[in-house]
N, C-alpha and C. Protein backbone atom coordinates (compact mmCIF):
# COMPACT_ATOMS: atom_id res chain seq x y z
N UNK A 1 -19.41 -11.67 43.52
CA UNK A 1 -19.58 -10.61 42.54
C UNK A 1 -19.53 -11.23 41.16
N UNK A 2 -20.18 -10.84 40.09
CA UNK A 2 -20.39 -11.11 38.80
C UNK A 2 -20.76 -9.95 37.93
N UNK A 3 -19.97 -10.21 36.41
CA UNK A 3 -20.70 -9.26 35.77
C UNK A 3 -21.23 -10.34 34.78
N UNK A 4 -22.27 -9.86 34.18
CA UNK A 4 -23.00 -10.62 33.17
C UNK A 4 -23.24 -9.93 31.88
N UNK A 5 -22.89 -10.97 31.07
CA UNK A 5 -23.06 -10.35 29.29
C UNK A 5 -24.11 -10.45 28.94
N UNK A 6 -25.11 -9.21 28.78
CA UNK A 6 -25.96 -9.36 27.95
C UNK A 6 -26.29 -8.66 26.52
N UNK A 7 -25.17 -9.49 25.78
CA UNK A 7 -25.06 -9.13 24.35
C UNK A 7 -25.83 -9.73 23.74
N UNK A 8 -26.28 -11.43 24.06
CA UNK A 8 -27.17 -12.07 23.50
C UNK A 8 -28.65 -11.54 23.03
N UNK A 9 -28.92 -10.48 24.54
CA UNK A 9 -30.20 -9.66 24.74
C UNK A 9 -30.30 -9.19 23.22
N UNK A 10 -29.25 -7.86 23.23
CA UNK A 10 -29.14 -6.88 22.26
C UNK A 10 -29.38 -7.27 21.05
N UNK A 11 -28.80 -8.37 20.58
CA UNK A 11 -28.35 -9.16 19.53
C UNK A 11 -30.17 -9.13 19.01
N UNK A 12 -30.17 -10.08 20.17
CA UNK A 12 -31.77 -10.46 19.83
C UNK A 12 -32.68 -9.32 19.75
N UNK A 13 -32.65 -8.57 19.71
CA UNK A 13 -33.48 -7.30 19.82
C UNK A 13 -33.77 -6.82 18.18
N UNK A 14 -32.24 -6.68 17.81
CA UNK A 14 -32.16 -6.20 16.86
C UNK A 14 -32.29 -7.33 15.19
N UNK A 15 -32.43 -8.94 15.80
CA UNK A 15 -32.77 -9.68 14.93
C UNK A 15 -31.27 -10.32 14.21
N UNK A 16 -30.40 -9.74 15.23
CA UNK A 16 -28.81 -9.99 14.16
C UNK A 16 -28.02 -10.88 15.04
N UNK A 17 -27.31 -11.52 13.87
CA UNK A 17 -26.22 -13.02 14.23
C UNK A 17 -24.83 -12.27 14.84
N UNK A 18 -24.47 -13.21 16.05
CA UNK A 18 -23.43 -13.14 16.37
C UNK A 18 -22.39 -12.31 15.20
N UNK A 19 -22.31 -13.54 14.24
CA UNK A 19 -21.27 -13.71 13.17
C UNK A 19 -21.20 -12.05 12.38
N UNK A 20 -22.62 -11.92 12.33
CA UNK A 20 -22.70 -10.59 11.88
C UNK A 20 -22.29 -9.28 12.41
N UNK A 21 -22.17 -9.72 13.71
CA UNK A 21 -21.79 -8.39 14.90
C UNK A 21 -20.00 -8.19 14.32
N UNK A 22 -19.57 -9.80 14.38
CA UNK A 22 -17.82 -9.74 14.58
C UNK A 22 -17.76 -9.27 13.56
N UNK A 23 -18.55 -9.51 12.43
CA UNK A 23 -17.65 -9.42 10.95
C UNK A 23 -17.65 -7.23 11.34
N UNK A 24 -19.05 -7.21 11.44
CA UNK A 24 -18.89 -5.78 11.79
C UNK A 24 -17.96 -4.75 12.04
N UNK A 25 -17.32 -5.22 13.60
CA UNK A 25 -16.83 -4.61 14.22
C UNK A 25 -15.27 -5.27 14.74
N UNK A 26 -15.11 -5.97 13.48
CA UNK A 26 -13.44 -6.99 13.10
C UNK A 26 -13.29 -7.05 14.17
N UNK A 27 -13.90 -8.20 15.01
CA UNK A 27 -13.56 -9.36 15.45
C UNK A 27 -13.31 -10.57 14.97
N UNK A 28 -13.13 -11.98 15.56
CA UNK A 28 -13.34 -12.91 14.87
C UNK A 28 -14.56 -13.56 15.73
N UNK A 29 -15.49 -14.61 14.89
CA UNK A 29 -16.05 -15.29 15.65
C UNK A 29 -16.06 -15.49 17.41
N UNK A 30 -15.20 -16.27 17.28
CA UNK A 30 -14.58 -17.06 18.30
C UNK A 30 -14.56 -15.98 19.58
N UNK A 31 -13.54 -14.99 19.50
CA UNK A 31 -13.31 -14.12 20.24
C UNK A 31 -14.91 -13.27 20.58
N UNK A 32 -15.93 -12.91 19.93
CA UNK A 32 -17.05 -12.90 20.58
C UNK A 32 -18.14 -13.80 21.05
N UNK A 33 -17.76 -14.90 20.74
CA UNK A 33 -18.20 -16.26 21.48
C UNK A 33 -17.97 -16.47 22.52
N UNK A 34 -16.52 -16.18 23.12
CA UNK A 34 -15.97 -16.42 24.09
C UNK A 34 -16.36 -14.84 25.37
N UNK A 35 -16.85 -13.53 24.85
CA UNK A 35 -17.71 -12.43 25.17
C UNK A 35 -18.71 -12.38 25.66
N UNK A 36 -19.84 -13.50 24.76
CA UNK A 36 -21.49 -13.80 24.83
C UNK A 36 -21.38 -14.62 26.01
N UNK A 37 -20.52 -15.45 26.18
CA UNK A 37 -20.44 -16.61 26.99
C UNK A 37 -20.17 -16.41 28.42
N UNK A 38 -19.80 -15.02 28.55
CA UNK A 38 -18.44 -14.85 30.06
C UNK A 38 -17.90 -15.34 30.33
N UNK A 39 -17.04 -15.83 29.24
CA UNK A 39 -15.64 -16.54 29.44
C UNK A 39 -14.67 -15.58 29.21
N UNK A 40 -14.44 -14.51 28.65
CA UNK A 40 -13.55 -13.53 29.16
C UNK A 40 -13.68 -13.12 30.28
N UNK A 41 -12.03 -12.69 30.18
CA UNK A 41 -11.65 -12.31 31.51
C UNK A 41 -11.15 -10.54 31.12
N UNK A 42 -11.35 -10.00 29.83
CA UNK A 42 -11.44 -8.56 30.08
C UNK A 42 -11.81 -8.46 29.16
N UNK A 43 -11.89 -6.98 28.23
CA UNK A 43 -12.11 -6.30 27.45
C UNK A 43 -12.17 -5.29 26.82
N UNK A 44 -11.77 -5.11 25.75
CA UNK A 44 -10.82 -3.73 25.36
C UNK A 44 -11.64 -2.52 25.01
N UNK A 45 -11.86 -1.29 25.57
CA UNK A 45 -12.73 -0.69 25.26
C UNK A 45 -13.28 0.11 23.95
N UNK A 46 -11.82 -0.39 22.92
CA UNK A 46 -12.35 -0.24 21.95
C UNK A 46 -13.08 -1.45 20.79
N UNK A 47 -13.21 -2.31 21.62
CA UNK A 47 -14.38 -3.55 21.56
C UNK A 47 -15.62 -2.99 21.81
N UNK A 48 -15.39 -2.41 23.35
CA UNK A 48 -16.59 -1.86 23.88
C UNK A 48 -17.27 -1.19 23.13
N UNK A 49 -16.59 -0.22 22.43
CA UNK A 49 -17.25 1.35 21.98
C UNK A 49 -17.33 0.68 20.68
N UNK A 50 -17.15 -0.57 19.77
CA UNK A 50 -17.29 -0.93 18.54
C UNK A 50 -18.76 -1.25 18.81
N UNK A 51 -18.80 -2.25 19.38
CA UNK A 51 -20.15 -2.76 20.02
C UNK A 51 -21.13 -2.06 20.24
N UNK A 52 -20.71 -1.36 21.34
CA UNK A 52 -21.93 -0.10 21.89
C UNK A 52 -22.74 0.48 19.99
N UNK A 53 -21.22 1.20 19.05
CA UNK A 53 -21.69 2.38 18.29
C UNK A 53 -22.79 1.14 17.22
N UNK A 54 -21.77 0.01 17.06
CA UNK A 54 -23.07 -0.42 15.84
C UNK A 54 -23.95 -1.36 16.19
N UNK A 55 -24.32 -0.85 17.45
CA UNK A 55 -25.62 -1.45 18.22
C UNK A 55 -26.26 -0.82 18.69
N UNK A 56 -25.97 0.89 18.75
CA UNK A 56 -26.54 1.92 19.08
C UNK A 56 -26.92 1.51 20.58
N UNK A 57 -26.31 1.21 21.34
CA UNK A 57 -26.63 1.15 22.83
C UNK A 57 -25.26 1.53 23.54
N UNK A 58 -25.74 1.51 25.03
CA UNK A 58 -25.24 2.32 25.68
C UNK A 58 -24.32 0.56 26.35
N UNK A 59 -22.77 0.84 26.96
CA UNK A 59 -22.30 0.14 27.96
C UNK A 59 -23.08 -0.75 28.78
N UNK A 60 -24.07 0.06 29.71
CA UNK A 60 -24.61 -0.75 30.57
C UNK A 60 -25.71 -1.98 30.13
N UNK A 61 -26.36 -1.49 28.31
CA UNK A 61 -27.07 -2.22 27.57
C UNK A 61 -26.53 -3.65 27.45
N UNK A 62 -25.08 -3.73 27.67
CA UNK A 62 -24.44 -5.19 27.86
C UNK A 62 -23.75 -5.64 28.62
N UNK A 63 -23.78 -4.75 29.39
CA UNK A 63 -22.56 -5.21 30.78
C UNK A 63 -23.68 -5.06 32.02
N UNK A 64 -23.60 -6.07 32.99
CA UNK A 64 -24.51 -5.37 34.22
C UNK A 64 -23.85 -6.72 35.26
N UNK A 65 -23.89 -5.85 36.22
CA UNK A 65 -22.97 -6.45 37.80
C UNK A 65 -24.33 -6.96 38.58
N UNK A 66 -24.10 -7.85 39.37
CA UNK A 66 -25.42 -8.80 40.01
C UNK A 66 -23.56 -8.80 41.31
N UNK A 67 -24.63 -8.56 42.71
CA UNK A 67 -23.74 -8.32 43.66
C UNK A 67 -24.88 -9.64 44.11
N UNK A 68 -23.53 -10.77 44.61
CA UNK A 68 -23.82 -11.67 45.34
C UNK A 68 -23.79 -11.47 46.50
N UNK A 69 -24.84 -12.70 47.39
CA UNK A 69 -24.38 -12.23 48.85
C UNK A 69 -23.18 -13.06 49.25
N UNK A 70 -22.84 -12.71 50.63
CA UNK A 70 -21.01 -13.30 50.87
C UNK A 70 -22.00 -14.64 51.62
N UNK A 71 -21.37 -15.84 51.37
CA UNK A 71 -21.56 -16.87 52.33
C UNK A 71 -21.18 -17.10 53.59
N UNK A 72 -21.75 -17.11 54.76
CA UNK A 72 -21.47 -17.03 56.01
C UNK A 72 -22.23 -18.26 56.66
């Protein structure tokens, strides 16, 4: 099981820098670096809903689950 960030997508859509998202929605850098990357291991949903509102997209616009198969 995996979930995958696709904030990079969004980002790119809308023509705007990382740096520009955090300063946004007071993060720091780093801490959405470590977001873009799926190197977190959670996330606070009022990250979420910062993200979502000044990106005008919806949750699933950056979050999406890819179901692996089990190895047998």
């Amino acid at each position: 099981m995996a979930i995958v960030i696709e904030l990079d997508v969004q980002l790119a859509k809308r023509k705007m820098k990382s740096i520009e998202l955090a300063a946004a929605i007071g993060i720091t850098p780093q801490n959405l670096s470590i977001l873009r990357s799926g190197r977190a291991k959670a996330i606070r949903f009022s990250t979420l809903e910062a993200i979502c509102q000044h990106l005008s997209c919806q949750p699933g616009d950056i979050l999406r689950y890819l179901d692996e198969p089990a190895n047998t």
